[in-house]
Protein backbone atom coordinates (compact mmCIF):
# COMPACT_ATOMS: atom_id res chain seq x y z
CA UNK A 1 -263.20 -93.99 148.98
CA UNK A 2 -261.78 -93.26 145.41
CA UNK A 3 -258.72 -91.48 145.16
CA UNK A 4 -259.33 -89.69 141.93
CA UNK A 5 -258.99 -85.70 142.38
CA UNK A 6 -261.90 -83.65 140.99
CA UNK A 7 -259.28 -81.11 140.91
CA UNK A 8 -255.80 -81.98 140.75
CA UNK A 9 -254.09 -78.49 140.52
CA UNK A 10 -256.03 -76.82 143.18
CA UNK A 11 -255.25 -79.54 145.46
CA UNK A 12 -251.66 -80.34 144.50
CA UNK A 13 -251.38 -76.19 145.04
CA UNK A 14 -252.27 -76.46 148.30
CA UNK A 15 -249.67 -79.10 148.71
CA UNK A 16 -246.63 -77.27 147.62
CA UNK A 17 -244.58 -74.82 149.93
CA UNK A 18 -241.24 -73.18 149.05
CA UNK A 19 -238.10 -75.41 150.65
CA UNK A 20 -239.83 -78.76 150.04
CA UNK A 21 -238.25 -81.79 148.93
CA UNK A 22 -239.74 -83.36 145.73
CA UNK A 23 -238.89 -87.06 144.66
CA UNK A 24 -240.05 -87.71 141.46
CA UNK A 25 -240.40 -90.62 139.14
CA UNK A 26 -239.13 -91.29 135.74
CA UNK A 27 -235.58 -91.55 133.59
CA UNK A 28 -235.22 -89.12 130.61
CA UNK A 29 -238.62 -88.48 129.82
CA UNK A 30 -239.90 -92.22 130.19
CA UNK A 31 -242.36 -92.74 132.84
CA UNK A 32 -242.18 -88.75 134.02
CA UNK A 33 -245.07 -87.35 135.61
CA UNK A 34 -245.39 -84.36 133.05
CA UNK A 35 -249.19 -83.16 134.22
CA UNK A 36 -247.68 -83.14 137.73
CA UNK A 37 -244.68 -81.44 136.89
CA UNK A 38 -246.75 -78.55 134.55
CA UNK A 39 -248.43 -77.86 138.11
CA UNK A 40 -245.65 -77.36 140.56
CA UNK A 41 -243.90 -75.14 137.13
CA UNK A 42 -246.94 -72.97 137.51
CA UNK A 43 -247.17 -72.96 141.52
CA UNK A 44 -244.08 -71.17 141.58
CA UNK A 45 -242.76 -72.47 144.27
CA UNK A 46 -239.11 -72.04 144.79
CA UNK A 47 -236.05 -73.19 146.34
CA UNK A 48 -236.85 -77.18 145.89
CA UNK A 49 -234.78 -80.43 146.81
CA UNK A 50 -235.55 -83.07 143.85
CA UNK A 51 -234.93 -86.37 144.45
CA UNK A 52 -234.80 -88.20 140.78
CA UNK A 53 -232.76 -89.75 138.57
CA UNK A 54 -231.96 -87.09 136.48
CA UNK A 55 -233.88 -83.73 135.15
CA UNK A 56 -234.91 -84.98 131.45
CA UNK A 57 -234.06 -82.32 128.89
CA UNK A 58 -233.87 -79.07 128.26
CA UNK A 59 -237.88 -77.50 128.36
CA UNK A 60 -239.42 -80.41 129.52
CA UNK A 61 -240.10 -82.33 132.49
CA UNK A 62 -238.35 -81.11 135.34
CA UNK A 63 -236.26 -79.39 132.56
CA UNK A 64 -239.08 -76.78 133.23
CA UNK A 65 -238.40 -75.95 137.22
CA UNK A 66 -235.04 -75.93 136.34
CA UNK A 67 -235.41 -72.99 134.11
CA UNK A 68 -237.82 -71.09 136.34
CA UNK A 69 -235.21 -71.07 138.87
CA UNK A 70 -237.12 -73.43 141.10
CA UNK A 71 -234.23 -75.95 142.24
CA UNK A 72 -231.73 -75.06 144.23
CA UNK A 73 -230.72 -78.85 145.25
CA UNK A 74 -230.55 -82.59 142.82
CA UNK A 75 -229.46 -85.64 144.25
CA UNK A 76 -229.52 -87.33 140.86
CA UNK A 77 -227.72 -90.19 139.57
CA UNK A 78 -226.52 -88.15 136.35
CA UNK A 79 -226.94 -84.97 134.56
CA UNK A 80 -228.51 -86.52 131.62
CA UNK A 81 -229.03 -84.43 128.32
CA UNK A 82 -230.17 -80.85 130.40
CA UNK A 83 -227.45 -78.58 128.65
CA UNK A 84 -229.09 -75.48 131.33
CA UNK A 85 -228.28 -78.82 134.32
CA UNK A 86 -225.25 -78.83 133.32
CA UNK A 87 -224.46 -75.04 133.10
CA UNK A 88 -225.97 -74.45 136.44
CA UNK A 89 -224.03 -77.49 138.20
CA UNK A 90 -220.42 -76.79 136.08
CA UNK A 91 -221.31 -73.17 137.01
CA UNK A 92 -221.85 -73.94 141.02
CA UNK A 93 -225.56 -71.97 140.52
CA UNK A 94 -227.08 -75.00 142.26
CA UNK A 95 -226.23 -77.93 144.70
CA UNK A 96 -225.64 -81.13 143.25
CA UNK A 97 -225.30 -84.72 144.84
CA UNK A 98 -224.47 -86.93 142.84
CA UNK A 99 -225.57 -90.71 143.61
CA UNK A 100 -224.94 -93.97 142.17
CA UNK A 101 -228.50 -95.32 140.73
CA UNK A 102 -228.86 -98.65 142.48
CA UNK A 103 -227.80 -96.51 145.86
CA UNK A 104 -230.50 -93.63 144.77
CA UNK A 105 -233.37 -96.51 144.66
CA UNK A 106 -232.70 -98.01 147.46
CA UNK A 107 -232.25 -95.07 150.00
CA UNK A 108 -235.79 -93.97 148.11
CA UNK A 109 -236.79 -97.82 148.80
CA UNK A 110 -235.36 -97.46 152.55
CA UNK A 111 -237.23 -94.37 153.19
CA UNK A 112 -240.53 -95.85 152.26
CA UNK A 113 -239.73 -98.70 154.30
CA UNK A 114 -238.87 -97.38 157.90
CA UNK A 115 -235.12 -97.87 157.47
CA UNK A 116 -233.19 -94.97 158.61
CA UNK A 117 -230.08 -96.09 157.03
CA UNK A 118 -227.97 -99.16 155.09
CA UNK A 119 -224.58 -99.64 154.59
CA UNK A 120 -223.22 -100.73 150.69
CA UNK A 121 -219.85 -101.49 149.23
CA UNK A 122 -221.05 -98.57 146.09
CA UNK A 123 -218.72 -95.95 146.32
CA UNK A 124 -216.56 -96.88 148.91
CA UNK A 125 -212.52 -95.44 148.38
CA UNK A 126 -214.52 -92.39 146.40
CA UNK A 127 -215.92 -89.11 146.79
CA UNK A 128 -219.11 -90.48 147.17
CA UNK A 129 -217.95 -91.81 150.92
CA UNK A 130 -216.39 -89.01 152.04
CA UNK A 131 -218.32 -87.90 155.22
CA UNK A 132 -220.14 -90.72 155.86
CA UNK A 133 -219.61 -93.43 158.18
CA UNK A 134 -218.07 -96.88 157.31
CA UNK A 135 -218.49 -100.32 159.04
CA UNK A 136 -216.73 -103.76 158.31
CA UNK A 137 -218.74 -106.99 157.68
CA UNK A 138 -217.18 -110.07 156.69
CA UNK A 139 -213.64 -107.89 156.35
CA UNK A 140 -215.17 -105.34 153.43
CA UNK A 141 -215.90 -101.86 154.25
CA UNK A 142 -219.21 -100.96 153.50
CA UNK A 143 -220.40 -96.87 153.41
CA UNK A 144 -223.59 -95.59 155.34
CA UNK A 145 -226.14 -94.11 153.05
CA UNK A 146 -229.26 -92.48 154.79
CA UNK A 147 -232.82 -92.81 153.80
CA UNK A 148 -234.87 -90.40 151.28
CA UNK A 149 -238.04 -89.50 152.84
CA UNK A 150 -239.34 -86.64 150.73
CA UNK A 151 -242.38 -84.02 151.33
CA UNK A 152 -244.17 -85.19 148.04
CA UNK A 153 -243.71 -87.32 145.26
CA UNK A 154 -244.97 -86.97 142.35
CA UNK A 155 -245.21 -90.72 140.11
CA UNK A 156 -246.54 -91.36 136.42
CA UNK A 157 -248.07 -94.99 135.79
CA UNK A 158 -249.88 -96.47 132.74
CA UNK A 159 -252.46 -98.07 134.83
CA UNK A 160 -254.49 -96.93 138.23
CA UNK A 161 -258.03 -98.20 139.37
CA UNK A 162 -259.96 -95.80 141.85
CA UNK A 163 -258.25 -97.03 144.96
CA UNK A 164 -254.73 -95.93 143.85
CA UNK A 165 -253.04 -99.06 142.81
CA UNK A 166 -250.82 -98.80 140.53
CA UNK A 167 -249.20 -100.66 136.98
CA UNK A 168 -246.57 -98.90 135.00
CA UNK A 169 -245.75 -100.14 131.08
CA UNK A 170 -242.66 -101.59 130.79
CA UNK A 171 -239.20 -99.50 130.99
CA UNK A 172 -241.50 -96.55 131.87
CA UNK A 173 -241.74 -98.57 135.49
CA UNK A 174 -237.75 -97.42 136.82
CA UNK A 175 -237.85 -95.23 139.40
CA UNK A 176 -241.65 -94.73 139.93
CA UNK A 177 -242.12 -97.33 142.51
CA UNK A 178 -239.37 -96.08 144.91
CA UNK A 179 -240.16 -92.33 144.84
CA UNK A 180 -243.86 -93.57 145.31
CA UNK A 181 -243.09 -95.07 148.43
CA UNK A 182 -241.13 -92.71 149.87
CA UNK A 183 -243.54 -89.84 149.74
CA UNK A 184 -245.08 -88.48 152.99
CA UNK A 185 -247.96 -87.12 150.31
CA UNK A 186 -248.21 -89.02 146.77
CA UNK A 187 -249.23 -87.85 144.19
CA UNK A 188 -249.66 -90.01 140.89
CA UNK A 189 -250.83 -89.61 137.92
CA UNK A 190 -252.25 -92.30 134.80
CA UNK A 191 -252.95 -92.45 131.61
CA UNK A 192 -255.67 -94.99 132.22
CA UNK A 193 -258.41 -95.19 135.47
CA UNK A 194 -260.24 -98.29 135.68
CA UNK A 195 -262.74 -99.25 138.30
CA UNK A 196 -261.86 -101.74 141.70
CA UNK A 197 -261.56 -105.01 140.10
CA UNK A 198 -260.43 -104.34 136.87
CA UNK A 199 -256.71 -104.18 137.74
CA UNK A 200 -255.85 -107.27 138.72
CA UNK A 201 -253.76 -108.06 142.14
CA UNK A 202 -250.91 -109.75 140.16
CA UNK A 203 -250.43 -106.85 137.70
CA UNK A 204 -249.89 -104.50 140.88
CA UNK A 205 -246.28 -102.49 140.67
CA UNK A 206 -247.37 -100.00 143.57
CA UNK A 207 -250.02 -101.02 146.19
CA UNK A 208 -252.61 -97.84 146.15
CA UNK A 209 -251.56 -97.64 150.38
CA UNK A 210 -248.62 -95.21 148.72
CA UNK A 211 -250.75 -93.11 147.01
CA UNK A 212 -252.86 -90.47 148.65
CA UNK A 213 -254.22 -89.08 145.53
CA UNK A 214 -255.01 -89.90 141.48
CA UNK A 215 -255.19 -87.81 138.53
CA UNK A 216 -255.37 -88.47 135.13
CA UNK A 217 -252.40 -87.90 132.78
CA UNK A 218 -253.08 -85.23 130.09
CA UNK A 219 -249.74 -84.40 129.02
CA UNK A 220 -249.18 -87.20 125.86
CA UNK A 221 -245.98 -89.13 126.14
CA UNK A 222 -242.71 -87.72 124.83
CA UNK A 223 -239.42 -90.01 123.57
CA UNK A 224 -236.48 -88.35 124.07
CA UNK A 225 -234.32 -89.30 121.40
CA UNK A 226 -235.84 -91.31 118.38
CA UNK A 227 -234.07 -94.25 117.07
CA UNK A 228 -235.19 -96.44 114.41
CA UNK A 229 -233.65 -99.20 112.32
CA UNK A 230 -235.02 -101.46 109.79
CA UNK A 231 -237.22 -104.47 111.10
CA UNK A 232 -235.23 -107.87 110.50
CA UNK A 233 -236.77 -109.18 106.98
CA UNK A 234 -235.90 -105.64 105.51
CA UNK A 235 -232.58 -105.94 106.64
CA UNK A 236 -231.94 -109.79 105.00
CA UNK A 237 -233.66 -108.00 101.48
CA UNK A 238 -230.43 -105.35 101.55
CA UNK A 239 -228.22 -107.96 102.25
């Protein structure tokens, strides 16, 4: 019953088609499935919908599909540090929607939930509405905003036992849960695979019934920008 791929590529591979619609987990480069990503980079596979916050940075992450010419459509929340993003979108060389973040998690939470639609107050009165249907409750407009429901997702978490539950670390948590759940096919990834048992029911983020298959991480963590400052005692020694 385990849900641990002998092979990951070869079965992720036989996943992937050109056209598909990708939501993937992660902000920056915390919490990004990078193994994952590596795989659909070398798959080749072109012309791909992403659903995900944002595209990391330049060469890594989805930074990587980007430059292989893979995406042709984002619905992101913002273009981030990606200086090639931002080229490509300023230069109209790929289609861009642009969603607010609490909206972009919960049409990913919707869509893993069998709700077609929900209406929200976010971006109504600004591009963001224009197109879409409005309602009134309680005298406020409120905008329409459809469900995500993508063709895979593809989800990094710090924890996983055998049967595909999942625990992320901390900040690295954000948008995996969502784009887990609305996955037709999951895929996730973790740096650590324990046996049934060992993860206990309270720590659970993502119940393993989202995930259809588990590989372990083998791409080490990368911080996008490093910021340090001295630890409190050093800083009442200067003073």
């Amino acid at each position: 019953m385990t849900k641990v791929l002998d092979n990951t590529r070869e079965k992720l591979l036989s996943e992937l088609r050109d056209g598909m619609t990708l939501a993937v987990g992660g902000f920056g480069l915390c919490g990004i499935p990078a193994t994952l990503i590596e795989i659909v980079q070398e798959s080749g596979v072109k012309d791909l919908t992403v659903v995900s916050n944002n595209l990391g940075i330049d060469g890594v992450g989805l930074g990587r599909l980007l430059e292989k010419d893979q995406i042709s459509r984002v619905l992101a929340s913002y273009i981030g540090e990606n200086k090639l993003f931002m080229k490509k979108y300023l230069g109209g060389e790929i289609d861009v929607e642009l969603v607010p973040q609490g909206t972009l998690a919960e049409r990913m939470n919707a869509g893993g939930s069998g709700i077609a639609a929900f209406y929200t107050q976010t971006g109504v009165g600004t591009e963001v509405a224009e197109g879409k249907p409005t309602a009134e409750f309680d005298g406020q407009t409120y905008v329409q905003e459809r469900a995500i429901l993508a063709d895979i997702s593809l989800v990094h978490a710090h924890t996983a036992d055998v049967d595909g539950n999942l625990r992320y670390r901390l900040t690295a948590r954000n948008f995996n849960p969502v784009a887990a759940q609305c996955g037709t096919v999951t895929f996730a990834e973790a740096e650590n695979i324990v046996a049934p048992g060992e993860l206990h029911p309270d720590d659970v983020h993502t119940p393993g019934v989202f995930v259809h298959h588990l590989a372990q991480a083998e791409i080490p963590n990368q911080i996008e920008l490093l910021v340090t400052r001295p630890r409190p005692t050093e800083q009442t020694q200067e003073q």
